[in-house]
C-alpha atoms as a PDB file:
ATOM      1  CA  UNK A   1     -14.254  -6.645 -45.526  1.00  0.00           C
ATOM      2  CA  UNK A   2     -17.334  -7.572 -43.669  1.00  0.00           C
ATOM      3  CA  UNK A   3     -16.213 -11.049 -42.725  1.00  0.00           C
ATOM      4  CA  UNK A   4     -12.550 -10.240 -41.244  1.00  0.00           C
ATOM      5  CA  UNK A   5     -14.625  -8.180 -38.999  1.00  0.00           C
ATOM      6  CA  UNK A   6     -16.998 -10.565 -37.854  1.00  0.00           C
ATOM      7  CA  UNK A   7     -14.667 -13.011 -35.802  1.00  0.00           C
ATOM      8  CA  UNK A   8     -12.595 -10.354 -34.265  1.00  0.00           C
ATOM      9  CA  UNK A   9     -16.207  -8.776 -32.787  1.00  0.00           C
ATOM     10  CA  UNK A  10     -17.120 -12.036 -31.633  1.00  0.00           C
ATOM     11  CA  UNK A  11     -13.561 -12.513 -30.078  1.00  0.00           C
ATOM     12  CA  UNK A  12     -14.336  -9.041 -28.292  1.00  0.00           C
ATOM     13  CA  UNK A  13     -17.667  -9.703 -27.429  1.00  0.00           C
ATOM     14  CA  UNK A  14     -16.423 -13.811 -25.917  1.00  0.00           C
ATOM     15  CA  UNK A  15     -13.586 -11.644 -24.256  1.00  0.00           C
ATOM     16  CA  UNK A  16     -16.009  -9.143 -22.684  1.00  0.00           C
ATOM     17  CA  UNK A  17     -18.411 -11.909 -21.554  1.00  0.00           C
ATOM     18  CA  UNK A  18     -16.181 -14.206 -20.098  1.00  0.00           C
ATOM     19  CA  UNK A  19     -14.341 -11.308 -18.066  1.00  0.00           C
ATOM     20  CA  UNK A  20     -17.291 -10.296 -16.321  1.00  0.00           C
ATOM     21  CA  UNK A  21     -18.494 -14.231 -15.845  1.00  0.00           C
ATOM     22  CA  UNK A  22     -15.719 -14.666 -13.407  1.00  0.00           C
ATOM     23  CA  UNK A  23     -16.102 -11.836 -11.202  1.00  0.00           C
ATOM     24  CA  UNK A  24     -13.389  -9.685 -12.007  1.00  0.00           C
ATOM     25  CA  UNK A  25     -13.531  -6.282 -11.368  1.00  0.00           C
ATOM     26  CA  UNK A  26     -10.731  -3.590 -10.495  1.00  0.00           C
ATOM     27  CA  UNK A  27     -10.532  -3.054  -6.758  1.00  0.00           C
ATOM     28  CA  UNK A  28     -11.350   0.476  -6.476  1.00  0.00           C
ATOM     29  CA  UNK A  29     -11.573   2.731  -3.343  1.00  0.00           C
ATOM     30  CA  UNK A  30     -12.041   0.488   0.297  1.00  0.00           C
ATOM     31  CA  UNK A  31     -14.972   1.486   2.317  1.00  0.00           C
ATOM     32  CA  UNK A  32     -13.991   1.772   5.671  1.00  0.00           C
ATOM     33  CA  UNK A  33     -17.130   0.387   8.271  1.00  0.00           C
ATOM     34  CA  UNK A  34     -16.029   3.739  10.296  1.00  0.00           C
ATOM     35  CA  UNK A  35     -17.301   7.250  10.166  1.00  0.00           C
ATOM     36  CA  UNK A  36     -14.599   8.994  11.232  1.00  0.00           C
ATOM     37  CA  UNK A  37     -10.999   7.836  11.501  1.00  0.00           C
ATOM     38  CA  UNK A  38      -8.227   9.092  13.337  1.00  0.00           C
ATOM     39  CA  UNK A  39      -4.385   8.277  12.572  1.00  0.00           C
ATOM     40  CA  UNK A  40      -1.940   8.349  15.383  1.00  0.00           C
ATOM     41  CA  UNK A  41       1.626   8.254  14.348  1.00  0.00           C
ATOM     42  CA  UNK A  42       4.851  10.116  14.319  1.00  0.00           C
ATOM     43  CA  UNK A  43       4.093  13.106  12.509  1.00  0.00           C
ATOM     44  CA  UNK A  44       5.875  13.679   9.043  1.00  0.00           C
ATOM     45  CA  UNK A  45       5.938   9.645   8.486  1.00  0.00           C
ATOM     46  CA  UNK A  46       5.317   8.987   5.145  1.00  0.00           C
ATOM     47  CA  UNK A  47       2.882   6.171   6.119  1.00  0.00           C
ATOM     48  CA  UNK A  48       1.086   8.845   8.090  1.00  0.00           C
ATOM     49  CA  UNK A  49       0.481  11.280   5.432  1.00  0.00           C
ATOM     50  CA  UNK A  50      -0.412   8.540   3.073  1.00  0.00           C
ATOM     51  CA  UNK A  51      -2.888   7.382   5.290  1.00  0.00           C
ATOM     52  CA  UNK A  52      -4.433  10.687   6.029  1.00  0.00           C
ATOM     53  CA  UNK A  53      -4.387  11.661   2.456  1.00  0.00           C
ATOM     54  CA  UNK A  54      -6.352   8.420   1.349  1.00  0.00           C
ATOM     55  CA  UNK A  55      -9.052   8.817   4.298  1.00  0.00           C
ATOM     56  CA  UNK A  56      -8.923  12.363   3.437  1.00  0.00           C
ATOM     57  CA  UNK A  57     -10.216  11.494  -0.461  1.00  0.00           C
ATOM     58  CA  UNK A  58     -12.236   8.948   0.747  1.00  0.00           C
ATOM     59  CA  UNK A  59     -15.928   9.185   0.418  1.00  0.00           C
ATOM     60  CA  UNK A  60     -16.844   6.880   3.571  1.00  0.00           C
ATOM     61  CA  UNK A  61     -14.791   8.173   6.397  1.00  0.00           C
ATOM     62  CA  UNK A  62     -13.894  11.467   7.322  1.00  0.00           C
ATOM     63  CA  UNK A  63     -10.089  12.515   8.879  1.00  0.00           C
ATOM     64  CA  UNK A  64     -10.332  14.003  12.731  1.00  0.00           C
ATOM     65  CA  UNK A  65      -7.991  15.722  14.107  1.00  0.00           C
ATOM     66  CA  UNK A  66      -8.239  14.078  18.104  1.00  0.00           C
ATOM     67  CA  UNK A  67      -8.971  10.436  19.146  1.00  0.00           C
ATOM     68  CA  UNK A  68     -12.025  10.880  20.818  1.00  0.00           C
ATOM     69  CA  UNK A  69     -13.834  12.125  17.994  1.00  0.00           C
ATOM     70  CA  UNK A  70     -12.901   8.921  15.879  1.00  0.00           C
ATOM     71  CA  UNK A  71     -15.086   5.591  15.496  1.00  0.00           C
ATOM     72  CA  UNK A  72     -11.804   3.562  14.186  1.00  0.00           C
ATOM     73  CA  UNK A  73      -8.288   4.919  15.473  1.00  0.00           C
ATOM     74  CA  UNK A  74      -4.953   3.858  13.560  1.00  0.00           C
ATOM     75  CA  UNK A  75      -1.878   3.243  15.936  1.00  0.00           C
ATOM     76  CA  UNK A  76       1.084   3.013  13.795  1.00  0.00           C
ATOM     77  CA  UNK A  77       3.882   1.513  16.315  1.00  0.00           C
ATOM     78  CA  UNK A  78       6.922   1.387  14.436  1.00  0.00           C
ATOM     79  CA  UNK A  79       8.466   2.120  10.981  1.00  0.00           C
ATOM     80  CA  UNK A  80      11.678   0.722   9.817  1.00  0.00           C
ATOM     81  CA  UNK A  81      13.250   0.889   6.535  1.00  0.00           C
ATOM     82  CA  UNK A  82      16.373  -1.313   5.796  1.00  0.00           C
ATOM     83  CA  UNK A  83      18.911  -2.115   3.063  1.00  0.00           C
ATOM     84  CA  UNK A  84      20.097  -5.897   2.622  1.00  0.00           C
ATOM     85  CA  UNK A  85      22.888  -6.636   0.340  1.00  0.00           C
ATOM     86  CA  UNK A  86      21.832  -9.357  -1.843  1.00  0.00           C
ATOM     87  CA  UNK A  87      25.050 -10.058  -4.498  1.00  0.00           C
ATOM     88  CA  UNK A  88      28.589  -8.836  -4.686  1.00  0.00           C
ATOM     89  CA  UNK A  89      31.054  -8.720  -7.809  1.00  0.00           C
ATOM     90  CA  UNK A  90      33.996 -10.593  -8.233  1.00  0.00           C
ATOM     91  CA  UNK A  91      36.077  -7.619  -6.733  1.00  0.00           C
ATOM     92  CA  UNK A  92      33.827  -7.482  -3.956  1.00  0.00           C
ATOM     93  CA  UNK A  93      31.426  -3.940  -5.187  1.00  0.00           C
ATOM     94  CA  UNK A  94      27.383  -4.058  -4.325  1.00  0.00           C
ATOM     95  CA  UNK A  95      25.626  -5.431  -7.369  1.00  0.00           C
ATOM     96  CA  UNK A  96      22.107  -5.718  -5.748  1.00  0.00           C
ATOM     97  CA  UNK A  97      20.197  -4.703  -2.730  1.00  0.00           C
ATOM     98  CA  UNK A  98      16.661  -5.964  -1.227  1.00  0.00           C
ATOM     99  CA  UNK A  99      15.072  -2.840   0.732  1.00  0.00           C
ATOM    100  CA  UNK A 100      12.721  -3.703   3.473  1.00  0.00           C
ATOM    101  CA  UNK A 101      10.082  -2.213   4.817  1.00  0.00           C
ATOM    102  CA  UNK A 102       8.485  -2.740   7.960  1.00  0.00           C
ATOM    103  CA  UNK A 103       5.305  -1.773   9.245  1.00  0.00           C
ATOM    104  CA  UNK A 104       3.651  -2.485  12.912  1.00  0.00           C
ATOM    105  CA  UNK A 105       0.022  -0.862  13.575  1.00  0.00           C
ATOM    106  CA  UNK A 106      -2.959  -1.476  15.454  1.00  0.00           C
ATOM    107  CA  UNK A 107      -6.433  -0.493  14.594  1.00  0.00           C
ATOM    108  CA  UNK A 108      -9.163   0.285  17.895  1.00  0.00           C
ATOM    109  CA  UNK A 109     -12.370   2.182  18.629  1.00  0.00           C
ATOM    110  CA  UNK A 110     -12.775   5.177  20.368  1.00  0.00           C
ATOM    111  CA  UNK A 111     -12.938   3.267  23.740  1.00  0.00           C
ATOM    112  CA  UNK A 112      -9.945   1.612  22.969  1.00  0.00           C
ATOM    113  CA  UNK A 113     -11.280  -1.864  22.336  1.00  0.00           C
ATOM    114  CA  UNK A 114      -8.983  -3.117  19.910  1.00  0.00           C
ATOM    115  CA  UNK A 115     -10.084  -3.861  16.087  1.00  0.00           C
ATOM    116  CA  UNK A 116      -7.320  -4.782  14.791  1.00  0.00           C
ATOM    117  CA  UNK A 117      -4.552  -6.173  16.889  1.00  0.00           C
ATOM    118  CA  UNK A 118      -1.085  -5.168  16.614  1.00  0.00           C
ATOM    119  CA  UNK A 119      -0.031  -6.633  12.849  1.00  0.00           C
ATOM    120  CA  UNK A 120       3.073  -6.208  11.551  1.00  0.00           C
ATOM    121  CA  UNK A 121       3.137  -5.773   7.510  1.00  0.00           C
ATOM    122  CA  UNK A 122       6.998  -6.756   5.963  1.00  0.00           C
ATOM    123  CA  UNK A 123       7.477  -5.754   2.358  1.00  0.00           C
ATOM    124  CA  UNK A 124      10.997  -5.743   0.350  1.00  0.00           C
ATOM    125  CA  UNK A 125      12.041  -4.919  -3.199  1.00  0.00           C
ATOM    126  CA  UNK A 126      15.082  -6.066  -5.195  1.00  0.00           C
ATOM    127  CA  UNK A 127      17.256  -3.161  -6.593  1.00  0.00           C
ATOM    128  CA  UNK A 128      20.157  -3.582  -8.900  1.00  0.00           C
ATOM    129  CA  UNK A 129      23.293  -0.661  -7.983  1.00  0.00           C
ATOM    130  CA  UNK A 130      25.717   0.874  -9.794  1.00  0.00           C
ATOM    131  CA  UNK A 131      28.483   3.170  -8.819  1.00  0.00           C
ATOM    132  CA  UNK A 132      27.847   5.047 -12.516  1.00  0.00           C
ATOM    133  CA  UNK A 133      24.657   5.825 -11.436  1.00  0.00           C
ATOM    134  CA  UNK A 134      24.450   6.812  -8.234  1.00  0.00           C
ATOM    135  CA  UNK A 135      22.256   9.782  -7.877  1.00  0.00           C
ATOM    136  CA  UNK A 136      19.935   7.541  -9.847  1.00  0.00           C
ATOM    137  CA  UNK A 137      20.183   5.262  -7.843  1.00  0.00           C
ATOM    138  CA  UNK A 138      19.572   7.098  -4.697  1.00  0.00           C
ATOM    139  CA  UNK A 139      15.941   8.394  -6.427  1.00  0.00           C
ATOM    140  CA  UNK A 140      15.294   4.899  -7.334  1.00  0.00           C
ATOM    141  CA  UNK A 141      15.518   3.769  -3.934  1.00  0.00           C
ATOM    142  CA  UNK A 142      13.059   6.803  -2.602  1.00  0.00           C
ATOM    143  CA  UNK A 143      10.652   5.748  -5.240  1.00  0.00           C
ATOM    144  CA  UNK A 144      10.847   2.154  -3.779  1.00  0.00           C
ATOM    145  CA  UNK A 145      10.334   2.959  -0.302  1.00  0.00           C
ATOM    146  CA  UNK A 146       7.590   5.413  -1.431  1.00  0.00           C
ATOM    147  CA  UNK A 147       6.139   2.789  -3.215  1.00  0.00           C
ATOM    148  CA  UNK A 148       6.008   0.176  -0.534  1.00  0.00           C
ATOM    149  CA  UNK A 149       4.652   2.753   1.938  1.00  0.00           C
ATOM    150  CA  UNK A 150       1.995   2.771  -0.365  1.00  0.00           C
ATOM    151  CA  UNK A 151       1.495  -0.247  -0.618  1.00  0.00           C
ATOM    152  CA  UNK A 152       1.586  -0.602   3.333  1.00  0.00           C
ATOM    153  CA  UNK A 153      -0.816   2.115   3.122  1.00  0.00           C
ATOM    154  CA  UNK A 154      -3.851   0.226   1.012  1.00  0.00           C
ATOM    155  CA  UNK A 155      -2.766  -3.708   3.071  1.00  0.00           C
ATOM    156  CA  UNK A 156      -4.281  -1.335   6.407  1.00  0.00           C
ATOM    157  CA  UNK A 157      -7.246   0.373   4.953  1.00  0.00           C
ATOM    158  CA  UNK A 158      -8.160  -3.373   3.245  1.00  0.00           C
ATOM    159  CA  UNK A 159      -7.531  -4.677   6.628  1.00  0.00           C
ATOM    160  CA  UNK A 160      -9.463  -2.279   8.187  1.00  0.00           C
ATOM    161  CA  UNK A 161     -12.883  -2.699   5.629  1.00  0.00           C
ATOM    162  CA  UNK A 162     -12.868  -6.570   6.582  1.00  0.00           C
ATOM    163  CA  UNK A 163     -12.543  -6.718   9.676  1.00  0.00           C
ATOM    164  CA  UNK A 164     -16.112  -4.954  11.337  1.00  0.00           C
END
């Protein structure tokens, strides 16, 4: 019993080693360089309240409520969500769609010196449809757009904690 043991420790133990040999590690919460952080955007925007919720559990940077209390200020120009159909059936019904998400945003200081120039973030998903399922379809598609704002969410605060 002792000996089936013994390779599959040393396989765990090689595995273990080599993992941490070539710098892996999970990413983890951003550090923002900024004390306090203000995000100006339409209020109610989902990549608003994403924003402010992250900065808001964040242990480097606090949320203000007014510009000129923020070191860092987030301008988020314009949000767009769009649906793209990507493949038809033979009788001509929607088989698949590509959502896209668009993101423009610029990062300053409180003086206004900009940080960040305006950047424009572009991310899409590929979503199969089916008229049998179309409430769950529907969900699907928030969860997708939720997902990319999210995802739009951590490309500005990783943005944001490189560029000092």
């Amino acid at each position: 019993m002792q000996r089936i043991r013994t390779p599959w420790l040393f396989l765990a133990l090689l595995a273990a080693v080599l993992a941490t040999g070539c710098g892996f590690h999970l990413r983890g919460q951003v550090k923002l360089p900024y004390g306090t952080v203000y995000v100006n955007g339409a209020q109610g925007s989902g990549l608003v309240l994403a924003l402010q919720r992250v900065i808001r559990n964040s242990d480097a940077a606090k949320l203000v409520t007014r510009a000129d209390q923020a070191d860092g200020v987030v301008d988020i120009l314009s949000e767009q969500n769009s649906k793209v159909i990507l493949s038809l059936s033979g009788i001509g019904k929607v088989r698949e769609y590509q959502l896209q998400y668009h993101v423009r945003y610029a990062v300053r200081d409180a003086k206004g010196k900009p940080i960040v120039p305006t950047t424009e973030i572009g991310l899409s998903r590929d979503m199969t449809y089916s008229d049998t399922q179309v409430l769950a379809k529907a969900e699907e598609e928030k969860l997708l757009y939720r997902d990319m704002q999210n995802d739009a969410t951590q490309q500005i605060l990783r943005r944001m904690a490189a560029v000092k």
